[in-house]
C-alpha atoms as a PDB file:
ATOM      1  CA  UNK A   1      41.057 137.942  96.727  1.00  0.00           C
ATOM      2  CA  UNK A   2      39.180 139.845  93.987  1.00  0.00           C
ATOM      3  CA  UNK A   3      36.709 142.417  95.482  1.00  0.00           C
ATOM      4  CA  UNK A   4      34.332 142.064  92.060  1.00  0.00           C
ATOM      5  CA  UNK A   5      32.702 139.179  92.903  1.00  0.00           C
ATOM      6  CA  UNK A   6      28.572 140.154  93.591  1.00  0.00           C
ATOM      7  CA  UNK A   7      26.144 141.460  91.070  1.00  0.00           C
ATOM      8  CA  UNK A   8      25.898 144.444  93.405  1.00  0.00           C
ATOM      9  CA  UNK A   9      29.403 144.870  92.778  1.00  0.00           C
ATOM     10  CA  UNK A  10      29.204 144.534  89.534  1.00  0.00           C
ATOM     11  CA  UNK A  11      26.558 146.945  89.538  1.00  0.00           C
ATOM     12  CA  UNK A  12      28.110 149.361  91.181  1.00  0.00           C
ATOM     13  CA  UNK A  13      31.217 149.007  88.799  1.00  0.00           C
ATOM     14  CA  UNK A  14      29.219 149.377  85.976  1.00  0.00           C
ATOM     15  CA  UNK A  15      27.768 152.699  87.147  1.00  0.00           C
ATOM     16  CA  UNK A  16      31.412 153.863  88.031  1.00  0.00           C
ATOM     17  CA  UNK A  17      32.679 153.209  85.329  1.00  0.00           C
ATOM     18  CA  UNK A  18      29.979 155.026  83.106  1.00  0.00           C
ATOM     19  CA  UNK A  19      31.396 158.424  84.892  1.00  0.00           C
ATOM     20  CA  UNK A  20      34.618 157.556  82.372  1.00  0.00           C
ATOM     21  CA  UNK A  21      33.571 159.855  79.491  1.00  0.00           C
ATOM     22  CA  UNK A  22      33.526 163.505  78.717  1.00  0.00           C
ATOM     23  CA  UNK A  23      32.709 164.047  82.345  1.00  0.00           C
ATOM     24  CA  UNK A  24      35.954 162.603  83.314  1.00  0.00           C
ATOM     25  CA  UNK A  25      37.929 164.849  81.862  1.00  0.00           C
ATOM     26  CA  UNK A  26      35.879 167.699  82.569  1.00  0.00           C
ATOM     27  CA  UNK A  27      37.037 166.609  86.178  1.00  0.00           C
ATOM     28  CA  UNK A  28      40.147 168.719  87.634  1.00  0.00           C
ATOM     29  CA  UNK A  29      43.356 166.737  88.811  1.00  0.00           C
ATOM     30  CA  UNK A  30      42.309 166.382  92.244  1.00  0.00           C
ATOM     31  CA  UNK A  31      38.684 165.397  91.303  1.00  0.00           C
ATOM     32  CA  UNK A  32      40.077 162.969  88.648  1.00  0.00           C
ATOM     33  CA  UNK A  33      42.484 161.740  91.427  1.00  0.00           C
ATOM     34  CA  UNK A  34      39.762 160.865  94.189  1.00  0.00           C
ATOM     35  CA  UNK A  35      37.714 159.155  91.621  1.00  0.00           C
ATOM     36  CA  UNK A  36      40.481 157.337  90.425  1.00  0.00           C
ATOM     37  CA  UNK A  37      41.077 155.785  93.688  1.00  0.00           C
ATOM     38  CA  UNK A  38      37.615 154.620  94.839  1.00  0.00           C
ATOM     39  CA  UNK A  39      37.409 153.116  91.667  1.00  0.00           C
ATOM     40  CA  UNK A  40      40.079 151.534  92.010  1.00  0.00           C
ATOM     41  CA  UNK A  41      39.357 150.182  95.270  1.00  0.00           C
ATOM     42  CA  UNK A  42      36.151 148.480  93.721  1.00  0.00           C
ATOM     43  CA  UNK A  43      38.045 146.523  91.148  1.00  0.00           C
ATOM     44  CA  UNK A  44      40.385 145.458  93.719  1.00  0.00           C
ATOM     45  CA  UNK A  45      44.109 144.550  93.447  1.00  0.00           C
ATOM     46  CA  UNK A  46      43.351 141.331  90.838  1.00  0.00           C
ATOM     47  CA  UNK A  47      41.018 142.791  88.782  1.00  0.00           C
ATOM     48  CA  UNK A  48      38.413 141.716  87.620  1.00  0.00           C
ATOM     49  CA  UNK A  49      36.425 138.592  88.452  1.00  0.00           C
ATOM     50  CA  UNK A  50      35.346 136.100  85.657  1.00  0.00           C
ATOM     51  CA  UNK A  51      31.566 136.945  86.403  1.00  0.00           C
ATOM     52  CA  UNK A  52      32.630 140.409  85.715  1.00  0.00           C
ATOM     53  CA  UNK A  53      34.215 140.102  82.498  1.00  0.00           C
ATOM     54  CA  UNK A  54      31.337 137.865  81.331  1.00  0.00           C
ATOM     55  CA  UNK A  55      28.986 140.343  81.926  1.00  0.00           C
ATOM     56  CA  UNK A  56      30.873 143.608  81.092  1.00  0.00           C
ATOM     57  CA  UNK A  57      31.470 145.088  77.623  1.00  0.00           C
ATOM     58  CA  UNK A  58      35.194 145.604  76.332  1.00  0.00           C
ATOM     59  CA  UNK A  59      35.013 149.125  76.633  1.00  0.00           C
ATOM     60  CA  UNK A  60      34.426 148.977  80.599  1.00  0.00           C
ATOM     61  CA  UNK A  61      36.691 146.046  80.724  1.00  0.00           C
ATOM     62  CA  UNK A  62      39.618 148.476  79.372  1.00  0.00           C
ATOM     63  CA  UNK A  63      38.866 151.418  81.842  1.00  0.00           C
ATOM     64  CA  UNK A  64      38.780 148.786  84.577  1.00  0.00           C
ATOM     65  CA  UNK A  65      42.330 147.970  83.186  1.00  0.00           C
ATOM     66  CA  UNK A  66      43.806 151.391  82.594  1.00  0.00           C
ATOM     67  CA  UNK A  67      42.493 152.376  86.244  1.00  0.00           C
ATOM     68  CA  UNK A  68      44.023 149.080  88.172  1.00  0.00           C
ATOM     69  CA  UNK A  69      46.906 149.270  86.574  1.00  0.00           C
ATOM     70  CA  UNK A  70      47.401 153.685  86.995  1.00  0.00           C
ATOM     71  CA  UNK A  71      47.597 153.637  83.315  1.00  0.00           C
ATOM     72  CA  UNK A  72      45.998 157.773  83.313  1.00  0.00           C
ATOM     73  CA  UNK A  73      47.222 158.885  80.033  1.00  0.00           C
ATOM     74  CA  UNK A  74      45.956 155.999  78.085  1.00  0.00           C
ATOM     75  CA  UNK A  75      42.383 155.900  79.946  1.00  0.00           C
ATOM     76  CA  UNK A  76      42.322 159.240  78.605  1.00  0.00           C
ATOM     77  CA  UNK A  77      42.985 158.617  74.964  1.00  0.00           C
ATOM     78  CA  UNK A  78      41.014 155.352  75.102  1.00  0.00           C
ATOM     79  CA  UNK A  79      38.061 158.283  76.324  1.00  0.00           C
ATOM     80  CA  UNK A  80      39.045 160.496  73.621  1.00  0.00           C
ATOM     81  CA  UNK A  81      39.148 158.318  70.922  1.00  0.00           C
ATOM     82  CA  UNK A  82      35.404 157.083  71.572  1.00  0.00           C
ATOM     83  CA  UNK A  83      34.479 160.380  72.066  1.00  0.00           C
ATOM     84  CA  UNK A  84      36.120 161.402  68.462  1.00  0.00           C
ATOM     85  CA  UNK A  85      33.920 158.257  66.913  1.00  0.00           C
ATOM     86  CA  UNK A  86      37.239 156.457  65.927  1.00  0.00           C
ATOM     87  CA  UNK A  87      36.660 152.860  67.961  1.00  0.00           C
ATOM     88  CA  UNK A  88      39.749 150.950  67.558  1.00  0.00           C
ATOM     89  CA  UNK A  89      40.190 148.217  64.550  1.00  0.00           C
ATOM     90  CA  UNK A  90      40.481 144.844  65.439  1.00  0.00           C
ATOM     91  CA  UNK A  91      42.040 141.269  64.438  1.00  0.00           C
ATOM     92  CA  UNK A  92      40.546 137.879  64.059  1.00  0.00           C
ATOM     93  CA  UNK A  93      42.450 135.278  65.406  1.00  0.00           C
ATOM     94  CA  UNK A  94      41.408 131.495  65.695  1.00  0.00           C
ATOM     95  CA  UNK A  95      37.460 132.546  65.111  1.00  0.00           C
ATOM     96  CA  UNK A  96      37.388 135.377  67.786  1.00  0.00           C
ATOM     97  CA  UNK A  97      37.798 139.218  67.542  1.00  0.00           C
ATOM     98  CA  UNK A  98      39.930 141.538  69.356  1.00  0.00           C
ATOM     99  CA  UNK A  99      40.238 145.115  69.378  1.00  0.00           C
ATOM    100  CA  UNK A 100      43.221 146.689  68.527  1.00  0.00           C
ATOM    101  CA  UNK A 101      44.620 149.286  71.171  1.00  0.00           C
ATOM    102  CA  UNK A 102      48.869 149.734  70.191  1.00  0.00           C
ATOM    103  CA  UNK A 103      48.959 152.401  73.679  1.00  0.00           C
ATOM    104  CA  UNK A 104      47.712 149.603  75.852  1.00  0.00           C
ATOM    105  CA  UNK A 105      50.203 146.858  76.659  1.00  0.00           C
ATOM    106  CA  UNK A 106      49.665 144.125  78.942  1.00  0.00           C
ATOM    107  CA  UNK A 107      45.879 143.756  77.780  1.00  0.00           C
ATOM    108  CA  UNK A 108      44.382 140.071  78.082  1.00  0.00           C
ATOM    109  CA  UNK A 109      43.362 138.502  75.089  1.00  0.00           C
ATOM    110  CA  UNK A 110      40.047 138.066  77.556  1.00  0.00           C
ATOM    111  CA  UNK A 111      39.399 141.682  78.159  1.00  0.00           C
ATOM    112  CA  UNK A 112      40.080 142.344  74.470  1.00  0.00           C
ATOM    113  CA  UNK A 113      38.068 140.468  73.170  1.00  0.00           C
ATOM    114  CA  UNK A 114      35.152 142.197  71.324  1.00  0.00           C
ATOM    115  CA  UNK A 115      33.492 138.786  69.117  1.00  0.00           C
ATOM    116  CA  UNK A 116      30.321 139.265  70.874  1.00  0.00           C
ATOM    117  CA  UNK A 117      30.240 142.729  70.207  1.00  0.00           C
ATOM    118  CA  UNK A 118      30.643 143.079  66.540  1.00  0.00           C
ATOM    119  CA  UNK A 119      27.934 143.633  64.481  1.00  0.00           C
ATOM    120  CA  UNK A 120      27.444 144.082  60.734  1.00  0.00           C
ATOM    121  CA  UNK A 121      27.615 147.831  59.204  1.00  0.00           C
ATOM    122  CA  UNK A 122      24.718 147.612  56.405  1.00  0.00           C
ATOM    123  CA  UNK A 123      22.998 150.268  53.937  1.00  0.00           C
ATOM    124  CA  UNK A 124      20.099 149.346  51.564  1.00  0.00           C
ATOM    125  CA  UNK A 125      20.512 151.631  48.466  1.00  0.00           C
ATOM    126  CA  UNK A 126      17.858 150.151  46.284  1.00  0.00           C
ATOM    127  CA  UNK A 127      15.197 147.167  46.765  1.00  0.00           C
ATOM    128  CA  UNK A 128      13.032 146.893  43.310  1.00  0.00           C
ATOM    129  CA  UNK A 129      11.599 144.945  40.389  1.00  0.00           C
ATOM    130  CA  UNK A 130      13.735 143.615  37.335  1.00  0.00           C
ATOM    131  CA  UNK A 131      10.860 141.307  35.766  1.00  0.00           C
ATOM    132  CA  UNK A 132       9.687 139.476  37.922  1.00  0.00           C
ATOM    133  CA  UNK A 133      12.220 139.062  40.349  1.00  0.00           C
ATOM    134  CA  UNK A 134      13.467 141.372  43.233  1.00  0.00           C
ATOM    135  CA  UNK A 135      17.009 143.067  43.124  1.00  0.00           C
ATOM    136  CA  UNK A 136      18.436 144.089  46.406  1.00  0.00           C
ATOM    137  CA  UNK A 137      21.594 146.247  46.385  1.00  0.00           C
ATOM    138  CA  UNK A 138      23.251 148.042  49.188  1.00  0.00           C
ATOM    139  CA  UNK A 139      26.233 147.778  51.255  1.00  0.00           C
ATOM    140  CA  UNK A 140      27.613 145.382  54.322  1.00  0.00           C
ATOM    141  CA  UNK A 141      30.866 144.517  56.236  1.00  0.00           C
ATOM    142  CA  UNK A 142      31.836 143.305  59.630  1.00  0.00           C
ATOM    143  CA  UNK A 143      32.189 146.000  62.462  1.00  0.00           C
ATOM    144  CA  UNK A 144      35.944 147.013  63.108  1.00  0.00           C
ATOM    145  CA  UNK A 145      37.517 143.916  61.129  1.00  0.00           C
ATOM    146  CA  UNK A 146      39.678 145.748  58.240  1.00  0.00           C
ATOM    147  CA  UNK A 147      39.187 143.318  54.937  1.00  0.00           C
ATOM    148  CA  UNK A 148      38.324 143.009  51.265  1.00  0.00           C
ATOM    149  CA  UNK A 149      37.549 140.164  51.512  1.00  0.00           C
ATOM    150  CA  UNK A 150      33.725 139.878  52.570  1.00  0.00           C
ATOM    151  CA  UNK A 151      31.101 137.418  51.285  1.00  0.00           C
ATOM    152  CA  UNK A 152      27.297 139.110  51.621  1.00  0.00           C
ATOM    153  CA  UNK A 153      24.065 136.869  51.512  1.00  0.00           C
ATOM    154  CA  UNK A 154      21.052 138.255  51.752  1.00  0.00           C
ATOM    155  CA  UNK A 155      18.529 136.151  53.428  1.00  0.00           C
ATOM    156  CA  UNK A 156      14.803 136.048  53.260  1.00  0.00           C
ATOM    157  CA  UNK A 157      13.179 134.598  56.663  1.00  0.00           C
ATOM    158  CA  UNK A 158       9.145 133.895  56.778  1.00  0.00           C
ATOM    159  CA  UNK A 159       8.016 135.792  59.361  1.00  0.00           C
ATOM    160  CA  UNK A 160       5.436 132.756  61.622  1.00  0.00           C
ATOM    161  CA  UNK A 161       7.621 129.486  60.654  1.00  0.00           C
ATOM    162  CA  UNK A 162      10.787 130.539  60.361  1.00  0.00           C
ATOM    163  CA  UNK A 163      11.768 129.002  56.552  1.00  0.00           C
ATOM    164  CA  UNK A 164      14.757 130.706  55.374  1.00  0.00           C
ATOM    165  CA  UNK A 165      15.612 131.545  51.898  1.00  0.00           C
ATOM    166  CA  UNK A 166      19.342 132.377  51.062  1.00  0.00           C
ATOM    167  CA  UNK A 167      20.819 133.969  48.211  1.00  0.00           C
ATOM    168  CA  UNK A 168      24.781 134.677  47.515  1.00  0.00           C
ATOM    169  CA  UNK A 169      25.177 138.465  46.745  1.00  0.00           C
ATOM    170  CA  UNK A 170      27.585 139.532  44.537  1.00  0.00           C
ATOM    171  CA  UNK A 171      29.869 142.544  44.191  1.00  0.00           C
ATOM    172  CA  UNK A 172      28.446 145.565  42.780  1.00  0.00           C
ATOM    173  CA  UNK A 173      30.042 149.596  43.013  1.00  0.00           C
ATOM    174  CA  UNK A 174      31.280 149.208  46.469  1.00  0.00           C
ATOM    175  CA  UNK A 175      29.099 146.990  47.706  1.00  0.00           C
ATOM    176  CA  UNK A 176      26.896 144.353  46.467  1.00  0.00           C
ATOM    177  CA  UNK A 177      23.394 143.380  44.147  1.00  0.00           C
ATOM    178  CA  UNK A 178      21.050 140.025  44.945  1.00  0.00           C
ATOM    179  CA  UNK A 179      18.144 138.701  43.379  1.00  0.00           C
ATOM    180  CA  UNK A 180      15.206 137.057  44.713  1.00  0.00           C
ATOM    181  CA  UNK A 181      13.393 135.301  43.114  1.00  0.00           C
ATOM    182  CA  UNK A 182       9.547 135.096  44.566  1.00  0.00           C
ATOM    183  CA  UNK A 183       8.694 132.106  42.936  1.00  0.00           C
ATOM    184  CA  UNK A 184      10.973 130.105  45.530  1.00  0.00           C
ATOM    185  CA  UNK A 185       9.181 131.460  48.270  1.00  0.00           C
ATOM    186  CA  UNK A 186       5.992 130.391  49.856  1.00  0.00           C
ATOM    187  CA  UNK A 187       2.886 132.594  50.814  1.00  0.00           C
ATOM    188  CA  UNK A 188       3.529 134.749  53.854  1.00  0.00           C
ATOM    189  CA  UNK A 189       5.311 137.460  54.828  1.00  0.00           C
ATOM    190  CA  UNK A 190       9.191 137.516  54.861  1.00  0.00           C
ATOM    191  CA  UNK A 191      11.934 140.005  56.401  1.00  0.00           C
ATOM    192  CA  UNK A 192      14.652 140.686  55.115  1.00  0.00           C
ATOM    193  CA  UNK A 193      18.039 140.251  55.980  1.00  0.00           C
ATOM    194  CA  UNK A 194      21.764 140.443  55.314  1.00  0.00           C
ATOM    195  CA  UNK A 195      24.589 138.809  56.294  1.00  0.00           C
ATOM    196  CA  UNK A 196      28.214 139.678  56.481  1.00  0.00           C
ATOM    197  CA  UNK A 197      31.085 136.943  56.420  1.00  0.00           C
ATOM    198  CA  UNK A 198      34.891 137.793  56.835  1.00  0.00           C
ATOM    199  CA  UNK A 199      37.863 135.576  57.927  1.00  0.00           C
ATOM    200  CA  UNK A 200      35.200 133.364  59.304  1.00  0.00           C
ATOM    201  CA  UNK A 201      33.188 135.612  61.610  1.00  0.00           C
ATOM    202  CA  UNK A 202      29.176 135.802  60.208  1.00  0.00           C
ATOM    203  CA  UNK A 203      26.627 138.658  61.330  1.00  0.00           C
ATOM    204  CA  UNK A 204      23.302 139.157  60.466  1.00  0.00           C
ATOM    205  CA  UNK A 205      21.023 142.109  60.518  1.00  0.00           C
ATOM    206  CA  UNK A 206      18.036 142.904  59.710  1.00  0.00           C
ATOM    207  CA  UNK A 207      18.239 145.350  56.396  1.00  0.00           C
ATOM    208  CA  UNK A 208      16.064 148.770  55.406  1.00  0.00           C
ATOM    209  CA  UNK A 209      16.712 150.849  58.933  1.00  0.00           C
ATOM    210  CA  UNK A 210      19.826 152.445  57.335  1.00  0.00           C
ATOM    211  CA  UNK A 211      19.027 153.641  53.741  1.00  0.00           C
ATOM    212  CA  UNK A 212      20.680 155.073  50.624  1.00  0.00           C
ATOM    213  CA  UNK A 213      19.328 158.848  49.505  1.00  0.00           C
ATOM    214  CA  UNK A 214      17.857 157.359  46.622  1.00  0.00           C
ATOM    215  CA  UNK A 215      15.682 154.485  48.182  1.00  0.00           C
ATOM    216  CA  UNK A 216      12.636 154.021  47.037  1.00  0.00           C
ATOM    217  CA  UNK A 217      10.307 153.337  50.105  1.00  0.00           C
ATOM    218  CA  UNK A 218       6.470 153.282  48.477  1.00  0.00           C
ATOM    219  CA  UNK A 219       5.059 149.788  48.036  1.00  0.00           C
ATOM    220  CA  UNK A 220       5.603 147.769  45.236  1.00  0.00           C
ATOM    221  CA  UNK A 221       3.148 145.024  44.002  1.00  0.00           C
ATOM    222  CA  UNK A 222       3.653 142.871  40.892  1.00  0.00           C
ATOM    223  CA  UNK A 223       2.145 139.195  39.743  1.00  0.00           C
ATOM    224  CA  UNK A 224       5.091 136.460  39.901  1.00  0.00           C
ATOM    225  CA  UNK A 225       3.219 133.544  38.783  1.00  0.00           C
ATOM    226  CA  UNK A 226      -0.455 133.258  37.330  1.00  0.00           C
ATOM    227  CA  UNK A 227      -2.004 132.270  41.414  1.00  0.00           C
ATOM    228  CA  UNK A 228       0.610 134.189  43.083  1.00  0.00           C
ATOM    229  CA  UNK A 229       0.793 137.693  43.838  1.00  0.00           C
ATOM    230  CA  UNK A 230       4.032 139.575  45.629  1.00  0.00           C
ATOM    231  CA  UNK A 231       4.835 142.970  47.633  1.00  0.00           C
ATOM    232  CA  UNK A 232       7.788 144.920  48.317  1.00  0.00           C
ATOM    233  CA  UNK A 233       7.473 147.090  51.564  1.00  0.00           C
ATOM    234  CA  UNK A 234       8.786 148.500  54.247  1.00  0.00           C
ATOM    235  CA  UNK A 235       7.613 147.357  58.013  1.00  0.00           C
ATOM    236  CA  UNK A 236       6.683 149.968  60.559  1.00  0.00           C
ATOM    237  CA  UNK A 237      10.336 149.479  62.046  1.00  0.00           C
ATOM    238  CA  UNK A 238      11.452 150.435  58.579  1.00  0.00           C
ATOM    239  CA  UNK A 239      13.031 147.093  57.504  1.00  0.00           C
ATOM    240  CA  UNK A 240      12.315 145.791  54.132  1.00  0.00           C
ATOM    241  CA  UNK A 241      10.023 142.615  53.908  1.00  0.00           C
ATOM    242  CA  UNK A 242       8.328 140.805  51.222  1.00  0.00           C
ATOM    243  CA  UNK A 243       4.752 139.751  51.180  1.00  0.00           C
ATOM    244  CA  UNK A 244       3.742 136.423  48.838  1.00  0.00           C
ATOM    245  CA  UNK A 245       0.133 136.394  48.460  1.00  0.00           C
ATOM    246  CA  UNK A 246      -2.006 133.300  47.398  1.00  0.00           C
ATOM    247  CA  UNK A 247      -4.953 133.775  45.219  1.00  0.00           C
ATOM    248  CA  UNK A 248      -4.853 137.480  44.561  1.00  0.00           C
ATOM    249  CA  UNK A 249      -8.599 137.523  43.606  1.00  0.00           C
ATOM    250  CA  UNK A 250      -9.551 138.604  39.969  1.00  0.00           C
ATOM    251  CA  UNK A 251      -7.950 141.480  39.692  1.00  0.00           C
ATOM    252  CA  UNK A 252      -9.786 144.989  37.938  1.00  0.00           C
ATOM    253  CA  UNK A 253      -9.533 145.595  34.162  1.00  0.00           C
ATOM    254  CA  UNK A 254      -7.274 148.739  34.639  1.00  0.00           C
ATOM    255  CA  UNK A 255      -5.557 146.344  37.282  1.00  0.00           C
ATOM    256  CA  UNK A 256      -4.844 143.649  34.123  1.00  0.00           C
ATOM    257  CA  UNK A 257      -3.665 146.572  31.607  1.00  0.00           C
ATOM    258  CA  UNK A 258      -1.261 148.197  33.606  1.00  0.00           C
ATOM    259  CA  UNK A 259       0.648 144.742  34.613  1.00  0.00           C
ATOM    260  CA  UNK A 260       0.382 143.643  30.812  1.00  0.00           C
ATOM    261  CA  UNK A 261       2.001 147.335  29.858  1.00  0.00           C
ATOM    262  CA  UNK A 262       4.692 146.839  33.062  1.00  0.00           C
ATOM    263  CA  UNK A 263       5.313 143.084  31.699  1.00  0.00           C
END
């Protein structure tokens, strides 16, 4: 019978299993050793239960593999290689991801898989006016998955009801340019977001945390239609967002010269 079975097993797994880092192998032999074997009592001869994989990232998953299985070497340079910021790539196959370990045979598809886990890897290098419309450029891919072939959208979500707004990206330097146009959105505020698609795996994330060195950040207001008024800014989370405002209000003189000189 499989010992990993409770949630206070599972706990406890968990927390052995964080020890498996650049503490480990600060351990000597004998320490490594006796470590080694009352983790390996805790997993159990079968491994691990169903209720543990479902609950347990990949990267615990393969220690609990290496360790049942007295695979040392290749728990260490599974250690290393996180520790050297190199994760392992990974392949799509039928709509799910899996890493990509060649030192590690005999690894289930199940404790491979990483589809939950992948994220999207975004940059925003520039977010600005060109008329009266917003350009967006920056950068996005899948986590891990190794392709040139990757369709961005970036996608404009009002903040209180939820409308979405989607617009195709297209390649640009590296990475990729949008345009928004305001006048398809309605009043309210509305984050911004992009969205990664590759060999039919989709992320989303929300875009402005990571930035180019050349980003301008200050806020940018301009009139997109003669009621309407919109706003370029950054939230206090640093994510770019979009204000529409409704009746702006008669705006001052020197307000009504500088946007006819920025027309």
């Amino acid at each position: 019978m499989t010992l990993v079975t409770t949630d206070d097993t599972i706990s406890v797994l968990r927390d052995l299993l964080r020890v498996y880092d650049q503490r480990f192998l600060c351990l000597d032999g004998g320490q490594r050793e006796g470590l080694l074997e009352g983790t390996r009592k805790v997993i159990g001869a079968e491994g691990l239960s169903e209720d543990a994989r479902a609950v347990l990232p990949s990267s615990v998953r393969l220690r609990a593999f290496c360790i049942q299985h007295g695979l040392r070497d290749e728990l260490e340079r599974l250690i290393r290689d996180e520790a050297d910021g190199g994760p392992a790539g990974a392949v799509v196959v039928g709509g799910r991801v899996y890493a990509l370990y060649p030192y590690l045979r005999g690894v289930s598809r199940q404790d491979a898989d990483i589809t939950a886990e992948v994220g999207v890897d975004h940059r925003l290098d520039g977010a600005g006016w060109h008329g009266r419309k917003i350009r967006i450029r920056g950068t996005a891919a899948l986590q891990r998955v190794e392709t040139h072939r990757t369709a961005v959208d970036v996608v404009v979500r009002e903040r209180t009801s939820g409308k979405e707004h989607r617009v195709a990206a297209q390649p640009r330097d590296g990475g990729f340019e949008a345009v928004v146009d305001p006048a398809a959105l309605d009043p309210g505020r509305w984050d911004v977001h992009v969205a990664a698609t590759s060999l039919g795996i989709t992320r989303e994330a929300r875009l402005g945390a990571v930035r180019g060195p050349a980003l301008r950040t200050g806020l940018q207001r301009r009139t997109t239609a003669p009621d309407r008024d919109t706003v370029i800014y950054f939230t206090r989370g640093g994510h770019l967002a979009l204000q529409v405002i409704a009746d702006p209000g008669t705006p001052s003189l020197l307000t009504r010269i500088r946007r006819h000189l920025t027309r």
